[in-house]
C-alpha atoms as a PDB file:
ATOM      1  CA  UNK A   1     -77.722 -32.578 -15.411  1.00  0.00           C
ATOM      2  CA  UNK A   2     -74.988 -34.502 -13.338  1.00  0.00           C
ATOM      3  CA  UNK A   3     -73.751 -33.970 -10.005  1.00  0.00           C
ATOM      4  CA  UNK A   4     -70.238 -32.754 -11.359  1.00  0.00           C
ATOM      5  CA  UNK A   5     -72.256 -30.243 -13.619  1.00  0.00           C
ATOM      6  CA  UNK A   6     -74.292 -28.291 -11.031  1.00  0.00           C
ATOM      7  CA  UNK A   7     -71.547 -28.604  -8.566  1.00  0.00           C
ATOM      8  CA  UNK A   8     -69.489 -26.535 -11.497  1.00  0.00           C
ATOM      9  CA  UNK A   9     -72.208 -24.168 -11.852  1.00  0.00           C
ATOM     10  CA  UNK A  10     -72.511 -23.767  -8.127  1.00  0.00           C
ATOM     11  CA  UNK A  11     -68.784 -22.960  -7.969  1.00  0.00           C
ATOM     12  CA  UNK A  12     -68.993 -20.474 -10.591  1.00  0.00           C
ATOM     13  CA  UNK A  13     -72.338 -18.692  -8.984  1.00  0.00           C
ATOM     14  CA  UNK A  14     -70.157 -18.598  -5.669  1.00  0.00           C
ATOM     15  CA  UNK A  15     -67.073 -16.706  -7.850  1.00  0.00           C
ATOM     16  CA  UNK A  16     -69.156 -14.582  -9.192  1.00  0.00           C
ATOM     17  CA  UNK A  17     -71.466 -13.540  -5.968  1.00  0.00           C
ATOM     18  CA  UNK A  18     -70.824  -9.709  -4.225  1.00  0.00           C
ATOM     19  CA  UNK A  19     -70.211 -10.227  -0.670  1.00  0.00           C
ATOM     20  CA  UNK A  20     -68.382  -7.193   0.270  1.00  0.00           C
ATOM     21  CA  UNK A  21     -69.294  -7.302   3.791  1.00  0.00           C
ATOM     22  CA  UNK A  22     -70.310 -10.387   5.020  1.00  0.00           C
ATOM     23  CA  UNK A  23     -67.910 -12.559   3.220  1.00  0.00           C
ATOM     24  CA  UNK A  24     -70.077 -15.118   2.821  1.00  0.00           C
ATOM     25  CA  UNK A  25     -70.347 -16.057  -0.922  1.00  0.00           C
ATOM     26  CA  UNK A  26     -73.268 -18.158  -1.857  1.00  0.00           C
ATOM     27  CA  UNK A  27     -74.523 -19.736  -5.301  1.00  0.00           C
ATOM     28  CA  UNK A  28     -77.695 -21.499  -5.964  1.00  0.00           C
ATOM     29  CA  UNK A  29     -78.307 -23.676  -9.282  1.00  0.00           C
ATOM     30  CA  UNK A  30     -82.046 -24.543  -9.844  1.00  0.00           C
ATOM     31  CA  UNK A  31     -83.548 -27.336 -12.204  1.00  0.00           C
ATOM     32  CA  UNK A  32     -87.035 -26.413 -13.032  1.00  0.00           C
ATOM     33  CA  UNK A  33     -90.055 -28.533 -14.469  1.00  0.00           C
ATOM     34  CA  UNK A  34     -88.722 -28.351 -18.035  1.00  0.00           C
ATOM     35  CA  UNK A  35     -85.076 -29.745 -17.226  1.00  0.00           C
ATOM     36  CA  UNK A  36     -83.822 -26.318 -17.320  1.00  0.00           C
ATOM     37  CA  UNK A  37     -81.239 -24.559 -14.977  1.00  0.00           C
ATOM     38  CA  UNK A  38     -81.245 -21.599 -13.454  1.00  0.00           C
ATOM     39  CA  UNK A  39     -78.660 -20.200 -11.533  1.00  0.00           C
ATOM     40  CA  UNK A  40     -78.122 -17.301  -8.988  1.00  0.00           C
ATOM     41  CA  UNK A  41     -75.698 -15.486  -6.451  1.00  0.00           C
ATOM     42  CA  UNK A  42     -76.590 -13.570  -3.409  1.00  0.00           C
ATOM     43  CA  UNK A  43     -75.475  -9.814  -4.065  1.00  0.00           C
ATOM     44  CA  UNK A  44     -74.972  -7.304  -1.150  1.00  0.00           C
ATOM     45  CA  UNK A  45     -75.561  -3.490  -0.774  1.00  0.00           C
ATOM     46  CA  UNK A  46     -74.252  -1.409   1.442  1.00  0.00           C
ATOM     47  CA  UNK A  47     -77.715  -0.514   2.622  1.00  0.00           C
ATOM     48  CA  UNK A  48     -76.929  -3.611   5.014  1.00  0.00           C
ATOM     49  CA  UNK A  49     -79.567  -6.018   4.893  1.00  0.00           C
ATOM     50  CA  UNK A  50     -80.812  -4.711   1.522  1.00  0.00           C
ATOM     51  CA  UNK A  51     -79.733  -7.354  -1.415  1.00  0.00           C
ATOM     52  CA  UNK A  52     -80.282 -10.756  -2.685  1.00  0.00           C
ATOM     53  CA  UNK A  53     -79.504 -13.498  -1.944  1.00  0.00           C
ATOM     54  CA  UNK A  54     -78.688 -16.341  -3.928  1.00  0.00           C
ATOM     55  CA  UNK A  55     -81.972 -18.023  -4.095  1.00  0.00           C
ATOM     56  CA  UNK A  56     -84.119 -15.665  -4.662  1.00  0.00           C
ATOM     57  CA  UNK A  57     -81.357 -14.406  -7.776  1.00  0.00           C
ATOM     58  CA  UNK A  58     -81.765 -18.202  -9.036  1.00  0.00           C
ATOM     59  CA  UNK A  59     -85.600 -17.530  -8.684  1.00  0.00           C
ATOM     60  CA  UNK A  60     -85.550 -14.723 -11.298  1.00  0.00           C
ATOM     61  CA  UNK A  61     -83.403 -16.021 -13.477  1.00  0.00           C
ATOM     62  CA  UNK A  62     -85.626 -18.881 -13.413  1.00  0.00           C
ATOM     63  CA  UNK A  63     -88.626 -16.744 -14.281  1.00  0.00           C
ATOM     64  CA  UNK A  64     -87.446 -14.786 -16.546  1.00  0.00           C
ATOM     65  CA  UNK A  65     -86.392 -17.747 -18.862  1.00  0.00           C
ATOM     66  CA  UNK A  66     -89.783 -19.019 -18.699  1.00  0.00           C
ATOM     67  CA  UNK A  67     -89.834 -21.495 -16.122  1.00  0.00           C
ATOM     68  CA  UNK A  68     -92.786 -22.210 -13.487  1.00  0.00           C
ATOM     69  CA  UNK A  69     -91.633 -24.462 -10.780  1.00  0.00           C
ATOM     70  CA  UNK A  70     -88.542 -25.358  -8.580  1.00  0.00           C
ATOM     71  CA  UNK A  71     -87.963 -29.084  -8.910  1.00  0.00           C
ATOM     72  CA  UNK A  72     -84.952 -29.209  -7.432  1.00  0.00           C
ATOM     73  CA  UNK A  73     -82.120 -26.146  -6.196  1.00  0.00           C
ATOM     74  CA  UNK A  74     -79.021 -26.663  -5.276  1.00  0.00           C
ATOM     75  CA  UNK A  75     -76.970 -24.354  -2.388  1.00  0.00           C
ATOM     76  CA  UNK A  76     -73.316 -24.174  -1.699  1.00  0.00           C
ATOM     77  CA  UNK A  77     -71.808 -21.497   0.249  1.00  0.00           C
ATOM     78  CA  UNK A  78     -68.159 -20.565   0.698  1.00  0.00           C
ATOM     79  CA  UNK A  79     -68.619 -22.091   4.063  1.00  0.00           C
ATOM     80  CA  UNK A  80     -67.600 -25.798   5.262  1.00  0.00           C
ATOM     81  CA  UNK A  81     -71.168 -26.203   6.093  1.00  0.00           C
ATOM     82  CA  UNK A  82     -74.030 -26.981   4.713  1.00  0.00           C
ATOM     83  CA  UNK A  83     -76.167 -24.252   4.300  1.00  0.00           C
ATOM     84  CA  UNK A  84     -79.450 -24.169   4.695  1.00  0.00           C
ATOM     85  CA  UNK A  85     -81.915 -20.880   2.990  1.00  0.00           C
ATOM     86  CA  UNK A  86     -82.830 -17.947   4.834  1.00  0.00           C
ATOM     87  CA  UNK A  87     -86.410 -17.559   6.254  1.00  0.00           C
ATOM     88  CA  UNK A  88     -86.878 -15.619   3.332  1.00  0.00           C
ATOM     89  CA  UNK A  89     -85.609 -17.537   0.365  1.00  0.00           C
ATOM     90  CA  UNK A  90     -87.586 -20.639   2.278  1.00  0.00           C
ATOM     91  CA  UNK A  91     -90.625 -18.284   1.471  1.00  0.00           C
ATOM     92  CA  UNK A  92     -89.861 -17.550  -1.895  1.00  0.00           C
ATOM     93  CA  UNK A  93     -88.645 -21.358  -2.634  1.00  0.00           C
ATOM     94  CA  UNK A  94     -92.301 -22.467  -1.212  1.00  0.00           C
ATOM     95  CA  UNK A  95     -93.840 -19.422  -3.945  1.00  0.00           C
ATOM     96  CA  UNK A  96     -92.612 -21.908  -6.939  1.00  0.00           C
ATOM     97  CA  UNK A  97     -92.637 -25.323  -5.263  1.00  0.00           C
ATOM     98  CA  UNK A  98     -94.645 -28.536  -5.375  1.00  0.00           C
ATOM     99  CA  UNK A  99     -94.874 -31.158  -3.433  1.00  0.00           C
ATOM    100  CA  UNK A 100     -91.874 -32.695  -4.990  1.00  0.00           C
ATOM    101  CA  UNK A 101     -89.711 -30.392  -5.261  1.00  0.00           C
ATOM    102  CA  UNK A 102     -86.022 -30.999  -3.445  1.00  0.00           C
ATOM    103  CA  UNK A 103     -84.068 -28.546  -1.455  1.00  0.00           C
ATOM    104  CA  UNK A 104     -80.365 -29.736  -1.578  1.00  0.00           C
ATOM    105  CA  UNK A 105     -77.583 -28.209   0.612  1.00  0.00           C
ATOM    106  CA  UNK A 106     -73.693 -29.020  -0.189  1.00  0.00           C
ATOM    107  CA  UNK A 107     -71.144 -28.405   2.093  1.00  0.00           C
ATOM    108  CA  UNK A 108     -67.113 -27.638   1.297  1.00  0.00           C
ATOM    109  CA  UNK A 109     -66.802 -31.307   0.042  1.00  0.00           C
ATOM    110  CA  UNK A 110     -69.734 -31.636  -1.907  1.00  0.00           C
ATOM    111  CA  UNK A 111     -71.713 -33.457   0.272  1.00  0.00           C
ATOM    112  CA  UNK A 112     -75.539 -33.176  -0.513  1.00  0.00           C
ATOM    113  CA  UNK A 113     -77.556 -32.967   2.451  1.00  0.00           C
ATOM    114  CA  UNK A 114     -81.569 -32.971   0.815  1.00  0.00           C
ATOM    115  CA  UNK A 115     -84.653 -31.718   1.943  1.00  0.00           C
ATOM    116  CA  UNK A 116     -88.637 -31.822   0.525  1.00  0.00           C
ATOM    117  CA  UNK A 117     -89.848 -28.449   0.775  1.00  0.00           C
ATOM    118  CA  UNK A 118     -92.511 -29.884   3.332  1.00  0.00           C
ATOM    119  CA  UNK A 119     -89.459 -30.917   5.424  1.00  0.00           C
ATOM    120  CA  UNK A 120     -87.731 -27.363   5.548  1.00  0.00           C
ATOM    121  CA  UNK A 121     -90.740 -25.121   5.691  1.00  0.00           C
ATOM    122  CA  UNK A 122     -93.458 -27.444   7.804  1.00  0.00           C
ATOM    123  CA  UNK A 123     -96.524 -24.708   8.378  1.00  0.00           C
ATOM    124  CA  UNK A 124     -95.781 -22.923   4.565  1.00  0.00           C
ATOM    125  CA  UNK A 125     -97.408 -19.746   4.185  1.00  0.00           C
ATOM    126  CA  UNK A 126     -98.782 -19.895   0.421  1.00  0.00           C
ATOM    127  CA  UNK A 127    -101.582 -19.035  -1.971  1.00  0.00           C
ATOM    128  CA  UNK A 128    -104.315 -21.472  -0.381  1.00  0.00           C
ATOM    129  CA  UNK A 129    -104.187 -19.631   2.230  1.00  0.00           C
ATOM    130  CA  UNK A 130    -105.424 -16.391   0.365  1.00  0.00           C
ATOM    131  CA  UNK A 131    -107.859 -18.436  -1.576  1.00  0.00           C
ATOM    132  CA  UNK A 132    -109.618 -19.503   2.046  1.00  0.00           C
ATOM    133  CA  UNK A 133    -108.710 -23.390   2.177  1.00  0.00           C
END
């Protein structure tokens, strides 16, 4: 997948995302293990904070089609800035990460700030934990 590709799927997760209240449109594209994409839009309720957001839709979608693990996602926002996932959607990115997967942020111009999972989320929370390691 090329940079103009995702960036077009990005833009199209953004147009399509329900941000009634907050205004703040955001689209996430993920390529999983198998070369597949996966994309998502955060969706508000008016049950404010109740929803989705963008990640965690791209998460779904992801396994739903099959796919195990995040090797890269992309985020755009209708913002200028970069924007980095919620504490949440950090959570749920660790959930179907490896140790190479790539968290990528693009801001207004495209721009591709990039992240390892290990950078973003230092002290993860995950399932070696439950197992006692």
């Amino acid at each position: 997948m090329t940079k103009p590709e995702i960036i077009q799927q990005l833009d199209r997760a953004i147009t399509c995302a329900y941000a009634p209240y907050s205004q703040f449109q955001v689209g996430a594209v993920i390529i999983d293990e198998q070369g597949q994409t996966h994309a998502g839009c955060n969706v508000e309720n008016a049950a404010y904070p109740s929803g989705c957001c963008a990640e965690q839709s791209a998460v779904s979608n992801m396994v739903i089609n099959g796919g195990k693990t995040i090797q890269h996602i992309y985020i755009k926002s209708s913002s200028e800035h970069a924007c980095p996932p919620c504490g949440n959607c950090r959570q749920i990115i660790s959930e179907f990460s490896d140790d190479n997967s790539q968290i990528h942020m693009l801001d207004g111009n495209n721009q591709i700030t990039s992240l390892t999972l290990k950078e973003m989320l230092p002290s993860q929370f995950n399932a070696d934990w439950l197992e006692g390691k």
